[in-house]
N, C-alpha and C. Protein backbone atom coordinates (compact mmCIF):
# COMPACT_ATOMS: atom_id res chain seq x y z
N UNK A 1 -9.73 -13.69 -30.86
CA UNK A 1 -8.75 -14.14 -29.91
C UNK A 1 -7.75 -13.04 -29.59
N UNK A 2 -7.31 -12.05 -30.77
CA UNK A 2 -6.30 -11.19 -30.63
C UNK A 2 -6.92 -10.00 -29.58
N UNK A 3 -7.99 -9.97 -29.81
CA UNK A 3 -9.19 -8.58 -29.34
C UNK A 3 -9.49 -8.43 -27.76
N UNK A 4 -9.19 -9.81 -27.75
CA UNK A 4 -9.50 -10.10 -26.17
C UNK A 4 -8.31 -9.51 -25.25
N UNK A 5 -8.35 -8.98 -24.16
CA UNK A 5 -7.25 -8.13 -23.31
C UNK A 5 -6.59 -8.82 -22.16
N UNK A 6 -5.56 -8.78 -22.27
CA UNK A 6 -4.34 -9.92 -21.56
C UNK A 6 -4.84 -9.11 -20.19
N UNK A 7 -4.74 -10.16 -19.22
CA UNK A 7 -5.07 -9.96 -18.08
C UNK A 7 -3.74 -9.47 -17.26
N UNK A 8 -4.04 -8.48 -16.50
CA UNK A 8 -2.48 -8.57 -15.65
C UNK A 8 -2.86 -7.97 -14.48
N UNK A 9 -2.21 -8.30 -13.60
CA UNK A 9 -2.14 -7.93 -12.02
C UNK A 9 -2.33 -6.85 -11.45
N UNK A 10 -3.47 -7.06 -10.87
CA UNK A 10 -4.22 -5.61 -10.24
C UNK A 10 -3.25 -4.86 -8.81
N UNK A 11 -2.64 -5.56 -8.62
CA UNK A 11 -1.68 -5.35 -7.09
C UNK A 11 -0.23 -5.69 -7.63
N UNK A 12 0.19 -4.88 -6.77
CA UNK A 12 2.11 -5.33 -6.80
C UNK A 12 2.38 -5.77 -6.02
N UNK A 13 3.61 -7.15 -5.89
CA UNK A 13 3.84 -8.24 -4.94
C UNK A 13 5.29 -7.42 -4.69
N UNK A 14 5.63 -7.07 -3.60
CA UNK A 14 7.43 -6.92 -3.39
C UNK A 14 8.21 -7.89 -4.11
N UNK A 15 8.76 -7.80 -4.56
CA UNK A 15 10.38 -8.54 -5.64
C UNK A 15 9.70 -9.04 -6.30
N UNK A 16 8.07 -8.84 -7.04
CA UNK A 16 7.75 -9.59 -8.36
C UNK A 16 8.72 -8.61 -10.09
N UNK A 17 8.24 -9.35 -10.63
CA UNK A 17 9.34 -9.23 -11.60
C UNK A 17 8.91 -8.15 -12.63
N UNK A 18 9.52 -6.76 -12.53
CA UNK A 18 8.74 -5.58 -12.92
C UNK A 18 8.89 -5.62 -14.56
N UNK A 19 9.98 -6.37 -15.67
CA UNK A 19 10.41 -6.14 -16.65
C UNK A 19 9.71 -5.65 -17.66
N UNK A 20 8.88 -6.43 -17.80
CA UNK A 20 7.50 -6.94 -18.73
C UNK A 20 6.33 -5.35 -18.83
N UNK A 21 6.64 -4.34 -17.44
CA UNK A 21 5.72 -3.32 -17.25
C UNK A 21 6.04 -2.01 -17.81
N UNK A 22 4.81 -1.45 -18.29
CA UNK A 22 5.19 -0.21 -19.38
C UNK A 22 5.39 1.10 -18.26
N UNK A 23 5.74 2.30 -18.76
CA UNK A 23 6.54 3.31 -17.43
C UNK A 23 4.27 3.89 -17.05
N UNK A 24 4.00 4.00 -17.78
CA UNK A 24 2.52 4.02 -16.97
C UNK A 24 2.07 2.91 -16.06
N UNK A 25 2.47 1.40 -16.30
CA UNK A 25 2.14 0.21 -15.33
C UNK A 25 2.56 0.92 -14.17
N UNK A 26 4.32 1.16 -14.22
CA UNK A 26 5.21 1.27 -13.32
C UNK A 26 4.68 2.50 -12.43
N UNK A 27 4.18 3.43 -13.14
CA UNK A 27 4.03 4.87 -12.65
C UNK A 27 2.72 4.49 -11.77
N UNK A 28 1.58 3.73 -12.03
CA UNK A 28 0.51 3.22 -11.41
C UNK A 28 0.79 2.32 -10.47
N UNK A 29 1.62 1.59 -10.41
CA UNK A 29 2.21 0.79 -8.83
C UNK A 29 2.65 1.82 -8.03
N UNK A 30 3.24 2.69 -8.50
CA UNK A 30 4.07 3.54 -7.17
C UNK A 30 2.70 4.01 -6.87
N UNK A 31 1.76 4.69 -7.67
CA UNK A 31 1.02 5.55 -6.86
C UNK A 31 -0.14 4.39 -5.76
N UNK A 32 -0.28 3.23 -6.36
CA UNK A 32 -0.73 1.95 -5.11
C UNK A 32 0.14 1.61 -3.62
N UNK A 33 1.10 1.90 -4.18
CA UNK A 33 2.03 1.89 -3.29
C UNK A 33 2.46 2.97 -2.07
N UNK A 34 2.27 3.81 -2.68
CA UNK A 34 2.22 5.91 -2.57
C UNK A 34 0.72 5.43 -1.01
N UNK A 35 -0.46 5.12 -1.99
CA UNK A 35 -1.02 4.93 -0.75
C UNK A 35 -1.57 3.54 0.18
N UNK A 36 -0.81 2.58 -0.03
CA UNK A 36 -0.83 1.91 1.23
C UNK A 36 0.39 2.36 2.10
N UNK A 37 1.31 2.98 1.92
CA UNK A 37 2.28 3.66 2.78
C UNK A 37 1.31 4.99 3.78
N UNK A 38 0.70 5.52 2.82
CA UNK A 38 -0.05 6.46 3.70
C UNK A 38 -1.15 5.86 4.49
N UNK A 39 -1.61 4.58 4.19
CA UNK A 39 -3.13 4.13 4.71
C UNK A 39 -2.14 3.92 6.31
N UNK A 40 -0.85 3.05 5.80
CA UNK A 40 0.04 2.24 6.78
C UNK A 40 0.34 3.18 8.11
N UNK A 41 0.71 4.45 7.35
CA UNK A 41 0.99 5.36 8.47
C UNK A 41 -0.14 5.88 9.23
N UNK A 42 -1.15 6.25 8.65
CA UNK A 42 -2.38 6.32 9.71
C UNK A 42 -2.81 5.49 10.69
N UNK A 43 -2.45 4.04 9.97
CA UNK A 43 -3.12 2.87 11.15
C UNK A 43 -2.16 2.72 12.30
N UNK A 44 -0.45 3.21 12.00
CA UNK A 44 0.37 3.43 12.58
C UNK A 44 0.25 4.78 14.17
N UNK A 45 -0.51 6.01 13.67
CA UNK A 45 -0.55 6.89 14.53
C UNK A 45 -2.16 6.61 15.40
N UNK A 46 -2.73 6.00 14.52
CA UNK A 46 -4.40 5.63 15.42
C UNK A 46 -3.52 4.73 16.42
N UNK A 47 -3.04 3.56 16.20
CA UNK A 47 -2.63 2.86 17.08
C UNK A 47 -1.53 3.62 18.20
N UNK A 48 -0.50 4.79 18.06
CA UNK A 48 0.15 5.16 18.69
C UNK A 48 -0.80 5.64 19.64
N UNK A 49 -2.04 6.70 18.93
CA UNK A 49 -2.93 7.15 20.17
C UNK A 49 -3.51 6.83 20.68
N UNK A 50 -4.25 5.15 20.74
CA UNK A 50 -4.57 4.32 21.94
C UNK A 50 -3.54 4.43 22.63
N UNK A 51 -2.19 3.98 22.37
CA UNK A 51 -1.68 3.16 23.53
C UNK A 51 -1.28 4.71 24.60
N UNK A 52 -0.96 5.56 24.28
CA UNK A 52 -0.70 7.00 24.58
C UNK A 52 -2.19 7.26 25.49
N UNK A 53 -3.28 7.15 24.86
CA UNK A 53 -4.68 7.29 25.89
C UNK A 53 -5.07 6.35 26.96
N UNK A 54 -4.20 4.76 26.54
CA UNK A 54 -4.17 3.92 27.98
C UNK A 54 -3.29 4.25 28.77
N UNK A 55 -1.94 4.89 28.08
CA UNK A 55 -0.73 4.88 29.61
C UNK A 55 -1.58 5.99 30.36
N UNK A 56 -1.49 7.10 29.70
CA UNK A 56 -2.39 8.28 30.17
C UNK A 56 -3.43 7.78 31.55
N UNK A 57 -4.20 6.79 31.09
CA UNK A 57 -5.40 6.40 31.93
C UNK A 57 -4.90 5.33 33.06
N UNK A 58 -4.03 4.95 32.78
CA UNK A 58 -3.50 3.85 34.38
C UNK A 58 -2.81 4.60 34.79
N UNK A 59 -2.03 5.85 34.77
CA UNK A 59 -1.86 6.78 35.51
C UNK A 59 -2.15 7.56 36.51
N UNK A 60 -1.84 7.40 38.32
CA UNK A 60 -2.37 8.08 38.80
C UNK A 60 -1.62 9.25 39.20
C-alpha cells in the first residue's frame, strides 16, 4: 500500500493551490507553462498573418 505512488496532477490549473509542491514540481509547471505561452504566441502570429494576407487581398 505504502509502495504504490500518490498520483498528482499532470497540468497546472491557474489559482490551484501550489503549497503541497516540491521546488522541482514547481520548477516543472513553469517550464509547462514556459511552453504553452510560446505554443500561445505562435497561434497568436499564424493568426495575425492570415488576417494581414486577407486585408492585403481585398485590397485594390
Amino acid at each position: 500500500m505504502f509502495d504504490e505512488e500518490i498520483k498528482k496532477p499532470k497540468g497546472h490549473e491557474v489559482g490551484m493551490n501550489i503549497d503541497a509542491l516540491s521546488v522541482e514540481e514547481l520548477a516543472d509547471r513553469i517550464g509547462l507553462l514556459e511552453g504553452e505561452i510560446v505554443r500561445l504566441k505562435t497561434a497568436i502570429e499564424a493568426r495575425n498573418a492570415t488576417r494581414k494576407a486577407a486585408e492585403s487581398a481585398f485590397k485594390l
